[in-house]
Structures are given as structure tokens and as C-alpha cells.
C-alpha atoms as a PDB file:
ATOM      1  CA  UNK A   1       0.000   0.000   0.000  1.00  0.00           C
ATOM      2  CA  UNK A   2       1.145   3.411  -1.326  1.00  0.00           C
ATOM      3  CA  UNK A   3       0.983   6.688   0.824  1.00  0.00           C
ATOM      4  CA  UNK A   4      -2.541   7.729  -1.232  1.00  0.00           C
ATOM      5  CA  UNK A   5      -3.574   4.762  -1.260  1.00  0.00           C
ATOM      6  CA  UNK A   6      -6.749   3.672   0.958  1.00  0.00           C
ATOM      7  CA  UNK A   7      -6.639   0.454   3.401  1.00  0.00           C
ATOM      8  CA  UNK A   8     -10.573  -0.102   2.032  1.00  0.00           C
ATOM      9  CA  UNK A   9     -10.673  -2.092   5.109  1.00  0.00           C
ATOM     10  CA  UNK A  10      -9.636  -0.226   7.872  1.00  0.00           C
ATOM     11  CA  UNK A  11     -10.773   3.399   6.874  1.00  0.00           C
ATOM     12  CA  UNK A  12      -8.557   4.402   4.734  1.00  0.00           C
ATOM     13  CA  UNK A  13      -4.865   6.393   4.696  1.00  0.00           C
ATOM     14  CA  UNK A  14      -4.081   9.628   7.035  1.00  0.00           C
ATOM     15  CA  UNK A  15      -2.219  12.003   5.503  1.00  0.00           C
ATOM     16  CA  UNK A  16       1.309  12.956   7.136  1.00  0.00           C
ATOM     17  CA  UNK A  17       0.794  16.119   8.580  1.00  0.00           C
ATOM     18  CA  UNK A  18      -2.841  14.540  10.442  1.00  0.00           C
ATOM     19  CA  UNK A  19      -4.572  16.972   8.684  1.00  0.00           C
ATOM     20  CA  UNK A  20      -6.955  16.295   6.014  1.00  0.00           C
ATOM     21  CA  UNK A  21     -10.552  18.030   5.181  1.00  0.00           C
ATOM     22  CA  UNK A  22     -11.529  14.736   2.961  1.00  0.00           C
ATOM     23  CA  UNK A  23     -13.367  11.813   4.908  1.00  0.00           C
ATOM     24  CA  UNK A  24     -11.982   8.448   5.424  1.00  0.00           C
ATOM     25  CA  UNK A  25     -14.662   7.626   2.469  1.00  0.00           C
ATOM     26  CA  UNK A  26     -14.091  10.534   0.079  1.00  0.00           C
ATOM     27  CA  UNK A  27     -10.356   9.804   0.474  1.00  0.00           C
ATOM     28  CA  UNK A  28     -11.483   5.745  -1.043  1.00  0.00           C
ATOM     29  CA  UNK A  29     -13.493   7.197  -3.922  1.00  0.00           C
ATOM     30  CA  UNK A  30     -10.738   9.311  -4.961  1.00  0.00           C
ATOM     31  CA  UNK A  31      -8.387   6.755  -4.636  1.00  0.00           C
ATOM     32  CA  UNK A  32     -10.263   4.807  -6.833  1.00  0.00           C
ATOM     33  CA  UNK A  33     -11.389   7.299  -9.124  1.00  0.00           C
ATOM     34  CA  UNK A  34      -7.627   8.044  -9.788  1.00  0.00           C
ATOM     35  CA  UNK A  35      -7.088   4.224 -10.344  1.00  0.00           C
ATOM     36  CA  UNK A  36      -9.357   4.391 -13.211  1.00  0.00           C
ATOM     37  CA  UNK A  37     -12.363   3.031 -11.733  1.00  0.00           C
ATOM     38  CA  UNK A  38     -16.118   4.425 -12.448  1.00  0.00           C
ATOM     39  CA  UNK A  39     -18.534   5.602 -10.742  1.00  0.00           C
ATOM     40  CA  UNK A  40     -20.346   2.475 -10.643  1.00  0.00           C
ATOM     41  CA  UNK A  41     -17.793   0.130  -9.927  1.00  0.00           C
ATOM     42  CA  UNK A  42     -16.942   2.475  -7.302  1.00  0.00           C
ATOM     43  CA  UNK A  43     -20.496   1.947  -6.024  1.00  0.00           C
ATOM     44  CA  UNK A  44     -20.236  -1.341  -6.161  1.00  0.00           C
ATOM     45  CA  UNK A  45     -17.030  -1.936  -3.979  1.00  0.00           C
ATOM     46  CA  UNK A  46     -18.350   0.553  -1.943  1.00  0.00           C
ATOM     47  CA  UNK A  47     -21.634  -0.795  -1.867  1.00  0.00           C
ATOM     48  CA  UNK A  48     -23.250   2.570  -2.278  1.00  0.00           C
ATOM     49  CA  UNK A  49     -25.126   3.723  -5.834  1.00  0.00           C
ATOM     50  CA  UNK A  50     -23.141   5.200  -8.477  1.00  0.00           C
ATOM     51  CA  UNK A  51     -25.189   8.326  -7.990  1.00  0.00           C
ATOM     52  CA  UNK A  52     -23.831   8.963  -4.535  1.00  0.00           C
ATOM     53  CA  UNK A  53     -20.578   8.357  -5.814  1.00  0.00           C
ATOM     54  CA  UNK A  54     -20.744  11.337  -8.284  1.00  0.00           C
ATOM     55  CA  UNK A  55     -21.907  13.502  -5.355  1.00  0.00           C
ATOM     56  CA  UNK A  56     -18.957  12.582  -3.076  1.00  0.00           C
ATOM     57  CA  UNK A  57     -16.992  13.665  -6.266  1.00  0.00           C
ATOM     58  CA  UNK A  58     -18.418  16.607  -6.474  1.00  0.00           C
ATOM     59  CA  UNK A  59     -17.644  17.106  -2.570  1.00  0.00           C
ATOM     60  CA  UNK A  60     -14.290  16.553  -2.823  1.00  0.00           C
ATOM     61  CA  UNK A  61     -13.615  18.502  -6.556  1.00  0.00           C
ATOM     62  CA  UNK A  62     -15.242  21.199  -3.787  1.00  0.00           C
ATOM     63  CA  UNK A  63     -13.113  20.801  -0.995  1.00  0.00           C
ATOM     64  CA  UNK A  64      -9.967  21.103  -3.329  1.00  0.00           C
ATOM     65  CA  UNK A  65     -10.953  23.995  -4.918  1.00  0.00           C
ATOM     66  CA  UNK A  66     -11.448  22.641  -8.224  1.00  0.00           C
ATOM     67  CA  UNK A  67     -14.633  23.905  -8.591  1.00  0.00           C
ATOM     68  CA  UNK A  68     -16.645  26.750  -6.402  1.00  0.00           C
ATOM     69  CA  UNK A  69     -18.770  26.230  -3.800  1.00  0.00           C
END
């Protein structure tokens, strides 16, 4: 297991400086989002619709500033 990568069964990674604004479960789906997976694969390991998925993206694109609030 990498650094950004997510234990999927133990709550995934904490970042070095114990600080992060992204849940244990927003830091998964971007995990797995970067690996290439979609949304409902995603929801499916997750076991959690594909359109909940999107809406954690969107929460995290948020709380990185990609796109306003």
C-alpha cells in the first residue's frame, strides 16, 4: 500500500501532517477514481449507488478547490 492509497478495510490512509478536510470515504473514492475506476464500480465496492458516488466527487472537486462552492 502506497501513501494515497486507501486500506478499504480499515478506513482508509491519514495524511502525514494529520490533517486532512476529505473523509476516510471521500479519500477511497478518490483513490479509486484516480485508479481508473467508475462511478459504478466504485459503487459497487463501496456498496453505495453510483449516484452517490458522483456527489462525493463533487464534494471533494469542492473541498480542493477545483470547482466553487
Amino acid at each position: 500500500m502506497t501513501f494515497f492509497e486507501p486500506d478499504l478495510r480499515h478506513g482508509g490512509p491519514s495524511p502525514k501532517n494529520g490533517r486532512s478536510d476529505l473523509t476516510n470515504r471521500e479519500h477511497k473514492i478518490m483513490y479509486l477514481l484516480a485508479s481508473g475506476k467508475r462511478d459504478h464500480e466504485i459503487g459497487s465496492m463501496l456498496g453505495i449507488s453510483p449516484r452517490l458516488v458522483q456527489k462525493y466527487i463533487v464534494r471533494i472537486l469542492k473541498k480542493n478547490g477545483v470547482v466553487p462552492d
